[in-house]
C-alpha atoms as a PDB file:
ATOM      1  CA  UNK A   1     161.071  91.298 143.179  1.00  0.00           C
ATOM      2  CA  UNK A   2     160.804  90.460 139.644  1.00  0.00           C
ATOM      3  CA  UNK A   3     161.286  86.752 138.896  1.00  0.00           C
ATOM      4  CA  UNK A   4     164.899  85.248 136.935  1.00  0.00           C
ATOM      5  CA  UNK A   5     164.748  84.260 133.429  1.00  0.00           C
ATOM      6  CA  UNK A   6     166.650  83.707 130.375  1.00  0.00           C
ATOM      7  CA  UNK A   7     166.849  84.884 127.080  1.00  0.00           C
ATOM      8  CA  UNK A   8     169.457  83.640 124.058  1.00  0.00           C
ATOM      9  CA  UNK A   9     170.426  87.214 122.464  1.00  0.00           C
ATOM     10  CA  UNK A  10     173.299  88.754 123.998  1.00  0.00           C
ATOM     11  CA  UNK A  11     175.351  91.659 122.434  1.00  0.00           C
ATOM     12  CA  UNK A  12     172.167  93.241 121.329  1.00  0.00           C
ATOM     13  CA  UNK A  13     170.026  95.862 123.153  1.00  0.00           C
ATOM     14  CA  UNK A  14     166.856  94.376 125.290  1.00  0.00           C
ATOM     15  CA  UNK A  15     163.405  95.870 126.586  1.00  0.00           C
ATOM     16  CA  UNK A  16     161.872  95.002 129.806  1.00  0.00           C
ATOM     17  CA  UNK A  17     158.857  96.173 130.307  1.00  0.00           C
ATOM     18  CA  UNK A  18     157.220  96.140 133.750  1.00  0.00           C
ATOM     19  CA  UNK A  19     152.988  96.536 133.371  1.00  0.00           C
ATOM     20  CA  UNK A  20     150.812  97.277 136.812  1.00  0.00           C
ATOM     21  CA  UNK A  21     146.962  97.017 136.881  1.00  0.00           C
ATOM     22  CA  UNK A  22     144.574  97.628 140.190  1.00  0.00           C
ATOM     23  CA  UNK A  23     147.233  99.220 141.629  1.00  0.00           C
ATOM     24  CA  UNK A  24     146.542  98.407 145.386  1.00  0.00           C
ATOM     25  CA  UNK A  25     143.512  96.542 144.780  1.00  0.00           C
ATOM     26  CA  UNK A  26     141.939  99.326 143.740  1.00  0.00           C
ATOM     27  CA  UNK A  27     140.670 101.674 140.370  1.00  0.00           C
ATOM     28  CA  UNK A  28     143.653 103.425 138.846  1.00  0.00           C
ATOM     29  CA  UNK A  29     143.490 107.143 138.614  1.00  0.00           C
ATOM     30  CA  UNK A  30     146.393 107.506 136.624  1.00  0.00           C
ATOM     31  CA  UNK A  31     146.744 105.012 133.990  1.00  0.00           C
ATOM     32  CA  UNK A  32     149.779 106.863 132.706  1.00  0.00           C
ATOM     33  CA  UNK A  33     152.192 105.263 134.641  1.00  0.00           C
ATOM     34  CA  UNK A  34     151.244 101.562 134.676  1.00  0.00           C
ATOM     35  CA  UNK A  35     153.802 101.042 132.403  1.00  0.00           C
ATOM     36  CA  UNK A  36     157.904 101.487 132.392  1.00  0.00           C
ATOM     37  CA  UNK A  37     160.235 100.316 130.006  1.00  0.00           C
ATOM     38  CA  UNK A  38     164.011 100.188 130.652  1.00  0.00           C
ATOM     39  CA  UNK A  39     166.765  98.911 127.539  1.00  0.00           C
ATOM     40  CA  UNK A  40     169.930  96.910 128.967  1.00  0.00           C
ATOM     41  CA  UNK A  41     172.545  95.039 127.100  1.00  0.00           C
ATOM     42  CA  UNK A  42     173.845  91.765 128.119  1.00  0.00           C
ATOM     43  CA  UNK A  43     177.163  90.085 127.627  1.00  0.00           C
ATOM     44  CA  UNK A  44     179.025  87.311 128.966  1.00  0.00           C
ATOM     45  CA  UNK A  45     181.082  86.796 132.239  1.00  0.00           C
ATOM     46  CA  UNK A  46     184.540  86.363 132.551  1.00  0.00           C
ATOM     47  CA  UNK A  47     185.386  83.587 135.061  1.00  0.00           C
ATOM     48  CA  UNK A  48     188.425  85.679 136.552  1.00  0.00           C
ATOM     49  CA  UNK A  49     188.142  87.002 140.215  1.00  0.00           C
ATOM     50  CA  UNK A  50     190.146  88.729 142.225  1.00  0.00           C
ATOM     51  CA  UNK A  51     190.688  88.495 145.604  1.00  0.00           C
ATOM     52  CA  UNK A  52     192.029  91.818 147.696  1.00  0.00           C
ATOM     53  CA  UNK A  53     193.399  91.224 151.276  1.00  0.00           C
ATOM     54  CA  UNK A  54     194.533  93.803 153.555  1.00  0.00           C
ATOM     55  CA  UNK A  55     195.883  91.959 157.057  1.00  0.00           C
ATOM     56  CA  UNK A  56     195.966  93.333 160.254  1.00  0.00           C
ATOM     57  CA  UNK A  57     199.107  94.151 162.476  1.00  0.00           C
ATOM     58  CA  UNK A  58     199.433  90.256 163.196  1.00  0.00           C
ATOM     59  CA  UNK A  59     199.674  88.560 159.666  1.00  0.00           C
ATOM     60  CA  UNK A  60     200.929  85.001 160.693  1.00  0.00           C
ATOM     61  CA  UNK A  61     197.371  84.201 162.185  1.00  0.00           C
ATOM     62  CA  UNK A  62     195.675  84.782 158.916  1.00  0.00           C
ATOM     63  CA  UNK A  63     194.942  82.485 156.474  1.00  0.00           C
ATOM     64  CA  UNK A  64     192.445  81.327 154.033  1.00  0.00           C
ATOM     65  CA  UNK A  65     191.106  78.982 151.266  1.00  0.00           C
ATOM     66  CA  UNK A  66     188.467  79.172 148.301  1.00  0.00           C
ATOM     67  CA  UNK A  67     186.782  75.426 147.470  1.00  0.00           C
ATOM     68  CA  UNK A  68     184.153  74.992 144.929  1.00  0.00           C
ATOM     69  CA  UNK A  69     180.758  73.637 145.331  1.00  0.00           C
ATOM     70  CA  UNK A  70     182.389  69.490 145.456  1.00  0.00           C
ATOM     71  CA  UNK A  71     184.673  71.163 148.417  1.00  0.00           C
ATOM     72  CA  UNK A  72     187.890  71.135 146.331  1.00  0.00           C
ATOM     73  CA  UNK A  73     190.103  73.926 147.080  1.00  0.00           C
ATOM     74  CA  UNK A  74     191.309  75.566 144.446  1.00  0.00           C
ATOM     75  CA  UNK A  75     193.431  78.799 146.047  1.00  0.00           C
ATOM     76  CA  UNK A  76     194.758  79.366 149.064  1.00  0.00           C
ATOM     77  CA  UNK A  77     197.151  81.425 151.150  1.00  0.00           C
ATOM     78  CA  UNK A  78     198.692  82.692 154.490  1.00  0.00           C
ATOM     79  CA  UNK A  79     199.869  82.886 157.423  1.00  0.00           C
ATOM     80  CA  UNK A  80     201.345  86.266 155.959  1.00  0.00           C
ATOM     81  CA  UNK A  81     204.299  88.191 157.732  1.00  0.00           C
ATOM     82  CA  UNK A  82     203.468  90.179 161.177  1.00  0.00           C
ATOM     83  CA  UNK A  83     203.643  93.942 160.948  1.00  0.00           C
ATOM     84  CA  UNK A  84     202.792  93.835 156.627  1.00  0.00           C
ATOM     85  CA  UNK A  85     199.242  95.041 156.481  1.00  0.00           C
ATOM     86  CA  UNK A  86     199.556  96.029 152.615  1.00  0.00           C
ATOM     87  CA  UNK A  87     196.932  94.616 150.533  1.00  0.00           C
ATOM     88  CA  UNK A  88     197.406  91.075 148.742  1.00  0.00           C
ATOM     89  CA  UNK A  89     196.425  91.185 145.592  1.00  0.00           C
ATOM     90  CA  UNK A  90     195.197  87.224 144.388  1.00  0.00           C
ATOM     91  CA  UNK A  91     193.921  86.962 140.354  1.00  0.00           C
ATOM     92  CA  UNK A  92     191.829  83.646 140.468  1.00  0.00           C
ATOM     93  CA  UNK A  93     190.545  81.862 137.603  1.00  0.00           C
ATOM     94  CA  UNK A  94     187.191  79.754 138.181  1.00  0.00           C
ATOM     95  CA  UNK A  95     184.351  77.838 136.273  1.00  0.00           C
ATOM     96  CA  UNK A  96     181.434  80.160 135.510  1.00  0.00           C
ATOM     97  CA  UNK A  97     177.928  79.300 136.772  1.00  0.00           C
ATOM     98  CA  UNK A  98     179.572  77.760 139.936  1.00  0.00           C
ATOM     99  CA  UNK A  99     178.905  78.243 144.087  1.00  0.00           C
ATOM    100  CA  UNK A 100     181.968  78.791 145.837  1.00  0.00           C
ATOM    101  CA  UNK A 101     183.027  79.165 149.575  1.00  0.00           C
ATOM    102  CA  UNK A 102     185.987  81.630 151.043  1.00  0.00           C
ATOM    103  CA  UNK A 103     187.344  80.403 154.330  1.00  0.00           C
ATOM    104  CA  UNK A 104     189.255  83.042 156.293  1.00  0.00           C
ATOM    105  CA  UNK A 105     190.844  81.775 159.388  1.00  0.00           C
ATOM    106  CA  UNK A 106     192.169  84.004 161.975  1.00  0.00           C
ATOM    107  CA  UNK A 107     194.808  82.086 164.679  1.00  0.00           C
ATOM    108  CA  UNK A 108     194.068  84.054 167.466  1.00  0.00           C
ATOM    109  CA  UNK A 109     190.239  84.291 167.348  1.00  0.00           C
ATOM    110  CA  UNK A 110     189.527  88.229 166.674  1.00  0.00           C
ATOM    111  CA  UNK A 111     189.318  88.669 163.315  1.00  0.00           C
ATOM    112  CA  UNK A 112     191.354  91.016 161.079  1.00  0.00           C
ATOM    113  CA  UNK A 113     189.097  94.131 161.637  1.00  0.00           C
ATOM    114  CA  UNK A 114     189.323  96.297 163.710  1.00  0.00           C
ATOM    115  CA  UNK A 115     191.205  95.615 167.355  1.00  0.00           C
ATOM    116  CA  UNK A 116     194.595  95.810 165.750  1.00  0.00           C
ATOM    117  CA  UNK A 117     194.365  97.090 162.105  1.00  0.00           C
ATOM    118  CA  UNK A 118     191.347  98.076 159.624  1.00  0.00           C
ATOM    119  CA  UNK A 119     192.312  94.494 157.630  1.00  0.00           C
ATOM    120  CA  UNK A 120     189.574  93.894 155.104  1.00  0.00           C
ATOM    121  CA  UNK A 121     188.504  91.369 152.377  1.00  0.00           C
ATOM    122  CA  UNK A 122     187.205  91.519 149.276  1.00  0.00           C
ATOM    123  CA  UNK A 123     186.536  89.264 146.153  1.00  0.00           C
ATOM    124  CA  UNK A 124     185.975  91.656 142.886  1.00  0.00           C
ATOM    125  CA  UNK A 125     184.670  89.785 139.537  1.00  0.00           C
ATOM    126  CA  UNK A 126     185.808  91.041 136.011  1.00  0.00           C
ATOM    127  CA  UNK A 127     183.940  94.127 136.151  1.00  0.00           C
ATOM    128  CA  UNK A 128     185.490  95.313 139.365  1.00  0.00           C
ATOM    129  CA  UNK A 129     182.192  94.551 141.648  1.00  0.00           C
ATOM    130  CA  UNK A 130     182.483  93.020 145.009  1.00  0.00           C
ATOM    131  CA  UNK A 131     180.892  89.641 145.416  1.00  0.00           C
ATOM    132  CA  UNK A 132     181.798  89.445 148.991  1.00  0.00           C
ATOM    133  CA  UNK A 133     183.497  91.164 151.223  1.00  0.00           C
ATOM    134  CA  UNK A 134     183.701  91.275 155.340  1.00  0.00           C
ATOM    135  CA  UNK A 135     186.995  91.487 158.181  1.00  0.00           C
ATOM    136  CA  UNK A 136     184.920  91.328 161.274  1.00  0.00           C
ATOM    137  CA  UNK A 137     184.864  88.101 162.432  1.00  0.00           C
ATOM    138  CA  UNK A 138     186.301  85.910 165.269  1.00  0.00           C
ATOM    139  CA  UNK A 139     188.253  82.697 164.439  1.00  0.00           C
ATOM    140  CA  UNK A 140     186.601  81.481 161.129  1.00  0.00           C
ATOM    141  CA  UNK A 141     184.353  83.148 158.610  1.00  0.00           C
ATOM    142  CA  UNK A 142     182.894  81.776 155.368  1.00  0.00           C
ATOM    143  CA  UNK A 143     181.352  83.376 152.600  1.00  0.00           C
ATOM    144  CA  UNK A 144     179.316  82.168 149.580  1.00  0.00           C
ATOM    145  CA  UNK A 145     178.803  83.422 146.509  1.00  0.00           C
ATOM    146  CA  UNK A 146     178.126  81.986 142.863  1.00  0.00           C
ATOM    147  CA  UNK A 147     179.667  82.942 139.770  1.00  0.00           C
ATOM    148  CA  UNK A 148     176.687  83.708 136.974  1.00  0.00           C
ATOM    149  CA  UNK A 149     177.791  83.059 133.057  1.00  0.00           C
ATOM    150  CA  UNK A 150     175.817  85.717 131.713  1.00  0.00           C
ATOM    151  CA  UNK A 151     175.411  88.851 134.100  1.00  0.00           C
ATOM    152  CA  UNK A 152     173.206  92.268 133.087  1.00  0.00           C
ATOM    153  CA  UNK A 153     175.132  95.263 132.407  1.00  0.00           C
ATOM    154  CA  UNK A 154     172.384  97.597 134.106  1.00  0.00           C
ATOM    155  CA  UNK A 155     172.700  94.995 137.001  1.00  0.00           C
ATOM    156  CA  UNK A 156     176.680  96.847 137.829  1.00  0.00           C
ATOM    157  CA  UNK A 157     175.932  98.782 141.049  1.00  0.00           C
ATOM    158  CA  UNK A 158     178.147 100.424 143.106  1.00  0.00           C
ATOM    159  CA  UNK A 159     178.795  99.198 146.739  1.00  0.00           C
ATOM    160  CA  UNK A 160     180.241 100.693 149.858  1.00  0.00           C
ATOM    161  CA  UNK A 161     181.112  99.524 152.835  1.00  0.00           C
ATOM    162  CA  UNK A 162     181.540 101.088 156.228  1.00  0.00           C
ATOM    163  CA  UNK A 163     183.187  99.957 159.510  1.00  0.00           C
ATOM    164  CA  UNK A 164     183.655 102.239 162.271  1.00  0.00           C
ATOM    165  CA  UNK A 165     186.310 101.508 164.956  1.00  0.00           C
ATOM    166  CA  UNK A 166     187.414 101.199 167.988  1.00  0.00           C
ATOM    167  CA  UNK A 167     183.663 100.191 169.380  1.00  0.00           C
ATOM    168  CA  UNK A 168     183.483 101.165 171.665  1.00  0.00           C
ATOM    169  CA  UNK A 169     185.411 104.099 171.965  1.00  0.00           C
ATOM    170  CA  UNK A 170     186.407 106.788 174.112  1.00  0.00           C
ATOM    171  CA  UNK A 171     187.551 109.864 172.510  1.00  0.00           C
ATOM    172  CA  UNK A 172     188.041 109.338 168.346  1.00  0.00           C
ATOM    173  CA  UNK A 173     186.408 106.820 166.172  1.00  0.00           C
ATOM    174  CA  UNK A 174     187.569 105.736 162.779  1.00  0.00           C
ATOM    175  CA  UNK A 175     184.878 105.844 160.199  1.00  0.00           C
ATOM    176  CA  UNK A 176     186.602 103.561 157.442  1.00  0.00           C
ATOM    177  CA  UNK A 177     184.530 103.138 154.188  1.00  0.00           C
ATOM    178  CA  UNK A 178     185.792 101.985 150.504  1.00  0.00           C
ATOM    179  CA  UNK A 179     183.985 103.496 147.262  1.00  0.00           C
ATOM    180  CA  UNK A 180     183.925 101.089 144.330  1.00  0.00           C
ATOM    181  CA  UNK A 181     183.763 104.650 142.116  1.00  0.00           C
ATOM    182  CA  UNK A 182     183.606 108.480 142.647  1.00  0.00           C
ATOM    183  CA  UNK A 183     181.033 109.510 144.799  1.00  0.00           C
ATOM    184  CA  UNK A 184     179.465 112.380 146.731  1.00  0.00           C
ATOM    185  CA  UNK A 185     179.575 111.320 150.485  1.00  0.00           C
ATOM    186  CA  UNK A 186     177.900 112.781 153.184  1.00  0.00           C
ATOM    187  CA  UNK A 187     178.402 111.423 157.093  1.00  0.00           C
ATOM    188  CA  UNK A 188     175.812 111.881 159.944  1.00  0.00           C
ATOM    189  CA  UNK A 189     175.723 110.588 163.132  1.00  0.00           C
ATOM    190  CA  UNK A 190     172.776 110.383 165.729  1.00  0.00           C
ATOM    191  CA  UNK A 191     172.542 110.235 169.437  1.00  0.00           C
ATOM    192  CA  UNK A 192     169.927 107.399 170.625  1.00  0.00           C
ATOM    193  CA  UNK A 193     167.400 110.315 170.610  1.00  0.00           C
ATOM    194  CA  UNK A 194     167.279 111.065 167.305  1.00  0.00           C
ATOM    195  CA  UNK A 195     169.192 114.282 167.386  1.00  0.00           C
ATOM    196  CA  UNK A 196     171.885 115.193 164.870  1.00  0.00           C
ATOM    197  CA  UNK A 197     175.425 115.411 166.735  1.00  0.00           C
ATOM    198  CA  UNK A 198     177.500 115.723 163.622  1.00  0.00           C
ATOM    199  CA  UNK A 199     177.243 116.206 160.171  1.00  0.00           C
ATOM    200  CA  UNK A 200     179.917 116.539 157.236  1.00  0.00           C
ATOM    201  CA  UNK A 201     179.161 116.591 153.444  1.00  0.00           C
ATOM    202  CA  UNK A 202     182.664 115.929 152.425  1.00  0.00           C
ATOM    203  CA  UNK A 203     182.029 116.286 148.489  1.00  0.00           C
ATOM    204  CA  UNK A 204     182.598 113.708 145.769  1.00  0.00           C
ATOM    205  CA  UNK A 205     185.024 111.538 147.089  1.00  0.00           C
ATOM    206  CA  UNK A 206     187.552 109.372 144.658  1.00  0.00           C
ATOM    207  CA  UNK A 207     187.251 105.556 144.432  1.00  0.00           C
ATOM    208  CA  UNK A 208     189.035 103.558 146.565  1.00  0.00           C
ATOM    209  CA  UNK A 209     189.843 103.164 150.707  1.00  0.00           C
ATOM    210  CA  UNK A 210     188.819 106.589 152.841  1.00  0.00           C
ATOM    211  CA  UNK A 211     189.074 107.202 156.568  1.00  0.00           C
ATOM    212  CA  UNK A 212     187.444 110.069 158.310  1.00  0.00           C
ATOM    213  CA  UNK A 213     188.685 109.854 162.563  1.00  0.00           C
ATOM    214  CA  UNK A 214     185.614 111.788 164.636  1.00  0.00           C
ATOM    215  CA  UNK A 215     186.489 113.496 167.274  1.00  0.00           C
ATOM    216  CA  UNK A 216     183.382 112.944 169.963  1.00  0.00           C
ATOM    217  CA  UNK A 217     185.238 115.202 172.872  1.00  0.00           C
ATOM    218  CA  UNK A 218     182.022 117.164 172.664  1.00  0.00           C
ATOM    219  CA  UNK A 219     179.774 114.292 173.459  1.00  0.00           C
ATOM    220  CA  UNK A 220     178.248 112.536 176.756  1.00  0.00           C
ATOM    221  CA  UNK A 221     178.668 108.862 176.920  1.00  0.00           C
ATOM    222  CA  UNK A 222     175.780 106.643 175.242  1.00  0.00           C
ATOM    223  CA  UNK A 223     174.544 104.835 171.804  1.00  0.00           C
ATOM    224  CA  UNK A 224     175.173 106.310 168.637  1.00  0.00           C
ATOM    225  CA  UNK A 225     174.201 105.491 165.367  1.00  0.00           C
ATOM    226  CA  UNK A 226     176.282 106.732 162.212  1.00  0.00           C
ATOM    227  CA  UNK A 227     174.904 107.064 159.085  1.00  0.00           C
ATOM    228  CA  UNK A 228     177.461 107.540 155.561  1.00  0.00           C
ATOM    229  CA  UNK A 229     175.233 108.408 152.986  1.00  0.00           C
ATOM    230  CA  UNK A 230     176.470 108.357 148.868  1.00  0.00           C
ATOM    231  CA  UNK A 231     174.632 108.997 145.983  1.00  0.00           C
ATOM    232  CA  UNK A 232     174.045 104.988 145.057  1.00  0.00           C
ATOM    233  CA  UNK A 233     173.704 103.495 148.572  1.00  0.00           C
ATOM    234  CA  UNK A 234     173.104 103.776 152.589  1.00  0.00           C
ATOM    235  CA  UNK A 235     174.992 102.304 155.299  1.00  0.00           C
ATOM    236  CA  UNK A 236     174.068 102.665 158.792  1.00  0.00           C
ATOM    237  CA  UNK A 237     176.453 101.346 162.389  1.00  0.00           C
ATOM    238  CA  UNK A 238     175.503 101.991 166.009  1.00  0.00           C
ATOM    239  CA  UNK A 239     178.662 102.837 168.090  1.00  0.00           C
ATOM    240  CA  UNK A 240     179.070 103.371 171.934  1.00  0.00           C
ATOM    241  CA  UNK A 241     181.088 105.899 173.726  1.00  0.00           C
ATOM    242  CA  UNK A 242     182.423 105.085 176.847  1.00  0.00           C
ATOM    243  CA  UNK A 243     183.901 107.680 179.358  1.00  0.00           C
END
């Protein structure tokens, strides 16, 4: 992990340049690659979020708040209307180099993922990348996250996430995952021994909210682990199937 640090021109192009020696502790046999050198730009952030919310079936227990480092609250919202599970869409304007905190509150104690309705969070900054994110919780969840004033334009990654539900399940699961940007997507899933049970390279996928149901009618009762594999990241959930 390569340490922060600060530097005044922005706008412009800038080299880092990452130098090994003794590689291991040891005489280098290859000298050639000690050395890498990568150009980024930089430019500064825009305070404006944006928070997404997708309810479940029961929108009057859900509510939420997002406070600033002193604990003020500067937005909030909810109890929303049972039965509505469209997303909320929430532009938010904070201070830059700031900590916040997003309170979600659920009335009845299970969360807004997955028992009754694949509800989800998410709060995007300017550039469209998630900062947090989350839905499966019980009554209360909080989640930090700081707002930097100048952020990296090679630092932009994109992020999925992946929840699959009902877990346990019986006879389908619902393998729900969200792609920030196109991407090739390819979905495995294990038994507890290791061995492949299914596998489905579904092709470049568009951005945006996907759900794949898999239909385990096949498959004895026991642990499972699924595995939803993209070209820019790797998320892994272990499942049980019940009979």
């Amino acid at each position: 992990i390569l340490p922060s640090f600060v530097y005044s021109n922005v706008f412009v192009n800038n080299s880092l340049v990452v130098t090994v020696t003794n590689p291991n502790g040891g005489t280098d046999f290859n000298a050639a690659n000690d050395q890498i050198t990568t150009l980024f730009d930089a430019k500064i952030g825009s305070p404006n979020l944006t928070l997404l919310l997708k309810p479940d079936n029961y929108g009057s227990e859900t509510s939420w708040n997002l406070k600033n480092s002193t604990g003020q609250t500067l937005y909030s919202g909810g109890p929303y209307t049972d039965g509505n599970t469209n997303v909320i869409t929430v532009p938010m304007t904070v201070s830059t180099t700031e900590c916040f905190n997003f309170n979600i509150f659920d009335g009845y104690g299970d969360g807004i993922c997955c028992a009754w309705g694949s509800g989800y969070y998410r709060i995007l900054d300017h550039t469209g990348q998630i900062l947090v994110s989350g839905g499966t919780f019980g009554s209360t969840e909080i989640a930090n996250f700081e707002v930097d004033m100048v952020l990296s334009v090679s630092d932009q990654t994109v992020i999925t996430e992946m929840s699959v539900y009902p877990n346990p399940f019986t006879n389908e699961a619902n393998i729900n995952f969200y792609l920030q940007s196109a991407e090739e997507v390819k979905i495995k899933i294990y038994n507890n021994l290791g061995k492949l049970v299914y596998n489905a390279a579904n092709g470049v996928m568009a951005a945006g909210n996907h759900n794949i149901t898999f239909d385990s009618s096949d498959l004895s009762a026991g642990i499972y682990f699924v595995n939803l594999q993209t070209g820019s990241s790797f998320q892994k959930q272990k499942v049980t199937l019940t009979r």
